[in-house]
C-alpha atoms as a PDB file:
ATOM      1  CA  UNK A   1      60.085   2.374 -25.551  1.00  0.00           C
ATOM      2  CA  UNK A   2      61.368   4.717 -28.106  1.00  0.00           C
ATOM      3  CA  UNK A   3      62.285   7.837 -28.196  1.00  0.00           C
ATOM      4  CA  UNK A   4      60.385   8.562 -31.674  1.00  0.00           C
ATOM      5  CA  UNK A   5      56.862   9.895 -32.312  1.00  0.00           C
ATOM      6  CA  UNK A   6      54.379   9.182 -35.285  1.00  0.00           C
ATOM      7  CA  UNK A   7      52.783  12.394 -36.013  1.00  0.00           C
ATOM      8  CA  UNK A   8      49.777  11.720 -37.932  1.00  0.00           C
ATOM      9  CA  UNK A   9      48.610  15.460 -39.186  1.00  0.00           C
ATOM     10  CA  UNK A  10      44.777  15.907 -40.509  1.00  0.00           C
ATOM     11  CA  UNK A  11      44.112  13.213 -42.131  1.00  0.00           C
ATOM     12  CA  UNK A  12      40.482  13.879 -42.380  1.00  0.00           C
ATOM     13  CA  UNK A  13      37.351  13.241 -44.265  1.00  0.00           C
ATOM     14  CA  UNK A  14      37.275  16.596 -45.954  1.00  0.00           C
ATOM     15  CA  UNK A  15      40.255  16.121 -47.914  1.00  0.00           C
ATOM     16  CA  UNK A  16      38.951  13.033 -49.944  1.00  0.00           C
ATOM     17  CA  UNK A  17      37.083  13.267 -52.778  1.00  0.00           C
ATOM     18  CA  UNK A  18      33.612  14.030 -51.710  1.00  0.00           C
ATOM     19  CA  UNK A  19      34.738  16.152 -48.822  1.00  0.00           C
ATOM     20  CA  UNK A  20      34.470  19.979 -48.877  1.00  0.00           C
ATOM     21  CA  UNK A  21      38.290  20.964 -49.259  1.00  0.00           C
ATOM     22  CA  UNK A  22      39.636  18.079 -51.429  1.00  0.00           C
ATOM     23  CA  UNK A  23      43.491  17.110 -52.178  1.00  0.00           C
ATOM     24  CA  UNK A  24      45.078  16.190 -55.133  1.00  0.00           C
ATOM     25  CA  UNK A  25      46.098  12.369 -54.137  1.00  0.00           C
ATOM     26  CA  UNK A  26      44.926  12.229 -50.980  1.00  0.00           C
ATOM     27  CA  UNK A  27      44.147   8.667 -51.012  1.00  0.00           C
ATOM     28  CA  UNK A  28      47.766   7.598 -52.417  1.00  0.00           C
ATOM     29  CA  UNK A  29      48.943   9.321 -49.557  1.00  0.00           C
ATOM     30  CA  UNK A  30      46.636   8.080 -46.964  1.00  0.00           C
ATOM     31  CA  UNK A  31      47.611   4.442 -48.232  1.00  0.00           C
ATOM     32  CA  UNK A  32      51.052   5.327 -47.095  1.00  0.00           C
ATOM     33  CA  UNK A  33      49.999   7.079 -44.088  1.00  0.00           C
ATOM     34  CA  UNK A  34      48.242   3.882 -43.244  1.00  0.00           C
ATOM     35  CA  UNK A  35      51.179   1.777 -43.923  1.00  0.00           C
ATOM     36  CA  UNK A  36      53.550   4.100 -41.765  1.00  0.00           C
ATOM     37  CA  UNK A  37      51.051   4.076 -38.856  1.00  0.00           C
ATOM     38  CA  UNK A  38      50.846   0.054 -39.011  1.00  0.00           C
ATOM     39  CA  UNK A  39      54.879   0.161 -38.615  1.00  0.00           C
ATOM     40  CA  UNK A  40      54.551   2.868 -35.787  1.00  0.00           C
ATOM     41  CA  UNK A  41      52.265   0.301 -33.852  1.00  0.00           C
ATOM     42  CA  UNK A  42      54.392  -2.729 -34.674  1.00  0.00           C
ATOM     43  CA  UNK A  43      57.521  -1.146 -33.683  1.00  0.00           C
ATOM     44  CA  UNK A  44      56.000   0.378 -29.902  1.00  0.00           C
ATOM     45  CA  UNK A  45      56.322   4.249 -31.493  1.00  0.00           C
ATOM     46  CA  UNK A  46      54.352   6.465 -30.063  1.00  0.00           C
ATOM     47  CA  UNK A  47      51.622   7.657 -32.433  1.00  0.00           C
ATOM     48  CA  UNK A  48      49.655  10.859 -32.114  1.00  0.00           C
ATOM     49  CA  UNK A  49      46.705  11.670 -34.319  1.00  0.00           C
ATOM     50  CA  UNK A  50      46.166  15.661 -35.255  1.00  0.00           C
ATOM     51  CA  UNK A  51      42.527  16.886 -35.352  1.00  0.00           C
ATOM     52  CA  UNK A  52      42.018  20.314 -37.166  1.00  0.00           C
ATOM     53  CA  UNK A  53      38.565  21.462 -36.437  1.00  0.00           C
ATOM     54  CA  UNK A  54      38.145  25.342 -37.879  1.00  0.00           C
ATOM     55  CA  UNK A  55      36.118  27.098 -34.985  1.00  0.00           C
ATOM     56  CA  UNK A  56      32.864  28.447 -36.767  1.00  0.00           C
ATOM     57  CA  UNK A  57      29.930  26.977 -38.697  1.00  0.00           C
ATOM     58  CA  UNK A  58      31.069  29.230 -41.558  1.00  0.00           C
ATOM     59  CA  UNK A  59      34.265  27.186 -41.966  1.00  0.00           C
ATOM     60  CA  UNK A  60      35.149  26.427 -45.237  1.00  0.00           C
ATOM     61  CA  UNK A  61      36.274  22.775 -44.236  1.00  0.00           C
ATOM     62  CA  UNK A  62      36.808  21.046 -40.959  1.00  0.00           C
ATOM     63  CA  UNK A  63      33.477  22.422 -38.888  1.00  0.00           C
ATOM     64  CA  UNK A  64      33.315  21.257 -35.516  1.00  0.00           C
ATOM     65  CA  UNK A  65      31.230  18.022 -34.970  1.00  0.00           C
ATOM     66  CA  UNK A  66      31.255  17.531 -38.501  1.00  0.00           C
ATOM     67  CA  UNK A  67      31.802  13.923 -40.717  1.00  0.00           C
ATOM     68  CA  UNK A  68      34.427  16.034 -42.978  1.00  0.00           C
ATOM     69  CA  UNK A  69      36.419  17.003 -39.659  1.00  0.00           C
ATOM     70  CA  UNK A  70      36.393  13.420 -38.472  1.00  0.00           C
ATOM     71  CA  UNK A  71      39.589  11.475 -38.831  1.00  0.00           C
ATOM     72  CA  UNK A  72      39.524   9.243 -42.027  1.00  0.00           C
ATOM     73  CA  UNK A  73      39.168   5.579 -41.355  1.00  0.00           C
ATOM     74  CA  UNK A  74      42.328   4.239 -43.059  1.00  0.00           C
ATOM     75  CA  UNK A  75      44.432   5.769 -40.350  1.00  0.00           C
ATOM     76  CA  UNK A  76      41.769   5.594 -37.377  1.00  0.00           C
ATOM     77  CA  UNK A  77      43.073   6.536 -33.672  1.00  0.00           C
ATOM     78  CA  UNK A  78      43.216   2.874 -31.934  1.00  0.00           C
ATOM     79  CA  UNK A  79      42.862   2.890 -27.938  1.00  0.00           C
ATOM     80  CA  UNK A  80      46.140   4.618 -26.291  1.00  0.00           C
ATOM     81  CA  UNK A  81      46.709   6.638 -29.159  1.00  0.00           C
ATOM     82  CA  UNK A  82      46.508  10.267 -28.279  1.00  0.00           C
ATOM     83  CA  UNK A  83      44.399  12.915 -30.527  1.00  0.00           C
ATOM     84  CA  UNK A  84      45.239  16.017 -29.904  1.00  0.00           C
ATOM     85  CA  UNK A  85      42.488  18.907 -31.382  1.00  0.00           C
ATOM     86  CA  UNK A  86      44.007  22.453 -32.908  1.00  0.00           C
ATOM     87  CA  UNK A  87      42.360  24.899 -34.216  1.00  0.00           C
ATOM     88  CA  UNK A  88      45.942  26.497 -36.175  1.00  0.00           C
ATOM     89  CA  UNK A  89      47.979  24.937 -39.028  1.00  0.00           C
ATOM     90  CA  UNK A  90      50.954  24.492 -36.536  1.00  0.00           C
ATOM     91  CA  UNK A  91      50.287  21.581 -34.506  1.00  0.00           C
ATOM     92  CA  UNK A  92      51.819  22.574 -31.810  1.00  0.00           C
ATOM     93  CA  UNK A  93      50.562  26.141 -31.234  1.00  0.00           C
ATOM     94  CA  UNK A  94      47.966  26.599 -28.451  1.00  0.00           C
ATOM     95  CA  UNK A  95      47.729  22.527 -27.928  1.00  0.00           C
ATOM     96  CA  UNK A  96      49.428  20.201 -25.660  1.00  0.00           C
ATOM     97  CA  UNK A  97      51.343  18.351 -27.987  1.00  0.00           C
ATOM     98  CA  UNK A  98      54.951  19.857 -27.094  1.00  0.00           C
ATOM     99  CA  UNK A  99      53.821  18.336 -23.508  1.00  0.00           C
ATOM    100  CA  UNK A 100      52.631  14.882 -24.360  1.00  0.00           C
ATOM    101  CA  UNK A 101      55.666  14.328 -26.821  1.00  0.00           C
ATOM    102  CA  UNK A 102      58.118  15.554 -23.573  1.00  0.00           C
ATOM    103  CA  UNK A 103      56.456  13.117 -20.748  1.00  0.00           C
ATOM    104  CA  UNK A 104      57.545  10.370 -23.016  1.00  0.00           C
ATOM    105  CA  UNK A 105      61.227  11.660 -23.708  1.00  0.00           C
ATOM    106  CA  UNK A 106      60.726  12.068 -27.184  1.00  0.00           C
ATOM    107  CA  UNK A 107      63.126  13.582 -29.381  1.00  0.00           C
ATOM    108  CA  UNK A 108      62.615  12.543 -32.597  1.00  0.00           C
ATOM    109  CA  UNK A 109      59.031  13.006 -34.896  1.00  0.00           C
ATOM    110  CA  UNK A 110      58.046  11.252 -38.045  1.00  0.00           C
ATOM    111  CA  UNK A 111      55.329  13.867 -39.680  1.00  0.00           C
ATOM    112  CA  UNK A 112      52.938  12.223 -42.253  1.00  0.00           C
ATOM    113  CA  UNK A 113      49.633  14.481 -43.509  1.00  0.00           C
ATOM    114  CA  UNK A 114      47.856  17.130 -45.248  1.00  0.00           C
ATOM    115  CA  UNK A 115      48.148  19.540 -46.179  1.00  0.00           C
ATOM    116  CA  UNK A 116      51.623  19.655 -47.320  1.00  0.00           C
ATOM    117  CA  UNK A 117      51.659  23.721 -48.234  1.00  0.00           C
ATOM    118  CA  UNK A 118      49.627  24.359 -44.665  1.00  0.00           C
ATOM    119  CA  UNK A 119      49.813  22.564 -41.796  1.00  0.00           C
ATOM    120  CA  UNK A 120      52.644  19.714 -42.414  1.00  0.00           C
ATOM    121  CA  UNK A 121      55.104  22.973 -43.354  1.00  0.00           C
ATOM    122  CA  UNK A 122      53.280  24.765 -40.383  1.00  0.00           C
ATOM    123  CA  UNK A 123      53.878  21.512 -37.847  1.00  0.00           C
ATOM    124  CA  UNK A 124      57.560  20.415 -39.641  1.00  0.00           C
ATOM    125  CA  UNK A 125      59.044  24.178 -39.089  1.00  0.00           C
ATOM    126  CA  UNK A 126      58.026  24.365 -35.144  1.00  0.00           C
ATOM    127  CA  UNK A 127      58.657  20.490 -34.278  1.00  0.00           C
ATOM    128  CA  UNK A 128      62.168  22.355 -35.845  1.00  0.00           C
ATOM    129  CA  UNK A 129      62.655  24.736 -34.529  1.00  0.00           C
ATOM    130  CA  UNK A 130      61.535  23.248 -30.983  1.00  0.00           C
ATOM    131  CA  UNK A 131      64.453  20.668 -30.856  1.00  0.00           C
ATOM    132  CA  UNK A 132      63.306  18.040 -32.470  1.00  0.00           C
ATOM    133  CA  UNK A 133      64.778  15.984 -35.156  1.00  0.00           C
ATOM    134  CA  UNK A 134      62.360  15.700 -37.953  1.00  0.00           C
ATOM    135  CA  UNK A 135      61.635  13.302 -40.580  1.00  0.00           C
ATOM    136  CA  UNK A 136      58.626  14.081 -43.106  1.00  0.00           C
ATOM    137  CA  UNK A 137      57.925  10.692 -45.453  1.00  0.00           C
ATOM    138  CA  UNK A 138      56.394  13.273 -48.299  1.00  0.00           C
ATOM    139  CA  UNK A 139      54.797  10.420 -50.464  1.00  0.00           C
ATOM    140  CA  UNK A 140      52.782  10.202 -47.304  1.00  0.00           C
ATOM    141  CA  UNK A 141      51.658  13.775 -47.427  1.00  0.00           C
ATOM    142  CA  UNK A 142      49.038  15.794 -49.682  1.00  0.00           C
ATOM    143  CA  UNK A 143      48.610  19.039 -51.735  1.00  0.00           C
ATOM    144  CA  UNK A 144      46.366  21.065 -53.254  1.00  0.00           C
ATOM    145  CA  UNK A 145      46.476  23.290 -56.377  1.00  0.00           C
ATOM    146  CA  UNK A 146      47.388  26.952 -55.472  1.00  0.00           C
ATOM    147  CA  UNK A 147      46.512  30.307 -56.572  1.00  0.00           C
ATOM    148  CA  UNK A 148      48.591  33.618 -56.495  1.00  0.00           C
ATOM    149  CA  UNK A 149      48.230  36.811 -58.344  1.00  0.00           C
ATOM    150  CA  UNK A 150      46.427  35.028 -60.965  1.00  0.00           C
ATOM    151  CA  UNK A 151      49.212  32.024 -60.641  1.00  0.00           C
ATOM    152  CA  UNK A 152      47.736  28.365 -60.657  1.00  0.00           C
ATOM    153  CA  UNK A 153      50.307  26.005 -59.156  1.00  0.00           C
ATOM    154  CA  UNK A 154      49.598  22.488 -59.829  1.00  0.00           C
ATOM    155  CA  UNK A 155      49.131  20.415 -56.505  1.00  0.00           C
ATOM    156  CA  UNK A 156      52.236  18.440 -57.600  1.00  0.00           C
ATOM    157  CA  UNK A 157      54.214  21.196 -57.768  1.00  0.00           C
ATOM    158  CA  UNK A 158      52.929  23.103 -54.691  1.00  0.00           C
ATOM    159  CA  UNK A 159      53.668  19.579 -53.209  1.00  0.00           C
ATOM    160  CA  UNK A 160      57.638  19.482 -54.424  1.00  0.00           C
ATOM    161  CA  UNK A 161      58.409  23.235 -53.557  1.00  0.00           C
ATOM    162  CA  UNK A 162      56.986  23.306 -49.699  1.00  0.00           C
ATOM    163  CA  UNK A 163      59.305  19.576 -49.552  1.00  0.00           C
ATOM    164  CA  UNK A 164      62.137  21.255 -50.809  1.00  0.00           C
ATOM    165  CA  UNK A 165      62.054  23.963 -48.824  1.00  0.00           C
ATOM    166  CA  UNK A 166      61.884  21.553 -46.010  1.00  0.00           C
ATOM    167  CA  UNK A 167      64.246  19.213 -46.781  1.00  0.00           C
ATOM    168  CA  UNK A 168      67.829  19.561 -44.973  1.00  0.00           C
ATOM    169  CA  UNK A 169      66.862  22.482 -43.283  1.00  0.00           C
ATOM    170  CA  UNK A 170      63.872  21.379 -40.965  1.00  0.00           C
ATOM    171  CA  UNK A 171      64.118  17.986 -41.313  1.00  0.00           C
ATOM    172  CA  UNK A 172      65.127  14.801 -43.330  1.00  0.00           C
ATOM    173  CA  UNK A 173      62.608  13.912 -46.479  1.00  0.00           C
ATOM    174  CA  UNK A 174      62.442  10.205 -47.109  1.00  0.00           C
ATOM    175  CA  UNK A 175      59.229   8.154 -49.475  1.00  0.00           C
ATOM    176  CA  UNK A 176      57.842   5.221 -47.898  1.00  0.00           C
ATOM    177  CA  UNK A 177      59.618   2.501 -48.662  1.00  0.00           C
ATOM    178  CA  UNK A 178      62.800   4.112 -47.641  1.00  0.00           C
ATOM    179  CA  UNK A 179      61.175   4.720 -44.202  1.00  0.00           C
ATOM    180  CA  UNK A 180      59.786   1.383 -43.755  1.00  0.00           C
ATOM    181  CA  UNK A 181      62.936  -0.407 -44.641  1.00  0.00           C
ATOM    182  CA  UNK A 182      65.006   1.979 -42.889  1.00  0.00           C
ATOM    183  CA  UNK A 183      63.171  -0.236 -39.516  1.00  0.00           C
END
């Protein structure tokens, strides 16, 4: 057993193309998401799954019971993975996962997901600021284009700046290939 968690955040029909809040390379990123979960369950990690459901039929993305709020197949919960449902970009905020990640001694969280300016910033900063030592693989995480006082950030750029501001402070940044070599 290790003390390291795979966290796994929304990675969820409604960010791929055809879904109803789409991300600029989502399905690069979910390739590498898929590829880090595979090492997770090779190496006995714990993995847990994040499921974002936005509580009204108004939602603009993620409504409950919905095929856009379902977790995307490429990185599929297997039996004995835990899914944990929020309804907040911080993972951890008004959900049990601070609780499941401490009945297994865990100390240390790999964070993979979308979105990168929302709930991976949202989930790094708390897992943080809660004790834990952090690793995000970014190539394995996803952005949208965003908007401010008649501003239009490129997803790519939105994408860089929330990593940046991450990296060092709340946790280490590594791609994919560094992470999966790294063992």
């Amino acid at each position: 057993m290790t003390d390291t968690a795979l966290v796994l955040v929304d990675i969820q029909n409604d960010y791929f193309d055809g879904g109803r809040w789409t991300l600029s390379k989502m399905d690069q990123a979910s390739d590498k998401a898929a590829r880090v979960l595979q090492h997770a369950r090779e190496h006995g990690i714990m993995v847990v799954h994040i499921h974002h459901e936005i509580p009204s039929d108004q939602a603009p993305f993620f409504r409950p019971g919905s095929k856009g709020a379902e977790i995307h197949p490429k990185v599929a919960p297997i039996a004995g993975e835990d899914v944990i449902l929020k309804h907040k970009p911080n993972s951890f905020l008004n959900t049990r996962l601070h609780d499941a990640l401490g009945s297994r001694g865990i100390s240390k969280l790999t964070i993979i997901g979308a979105m990168s300016q929302m709930c991976v910033d949202a989930t790094t900063r708390a897992a943080a600021d809660l004790g834990y030592k952090v690793t995000v693989v970014h190539d394995a995480c996803a952005a949208r284009d965003a908007g401010f006082d008649g501003v239009t950030v490129p997803a790519a750029q939105v994408h860089a700046a929330f990593m940046s501001a991450l990296d060092g402070t709340y946790a280490t940044l590594v791609d994919c290939e560094t992470y999966l070599a790294s063992g």
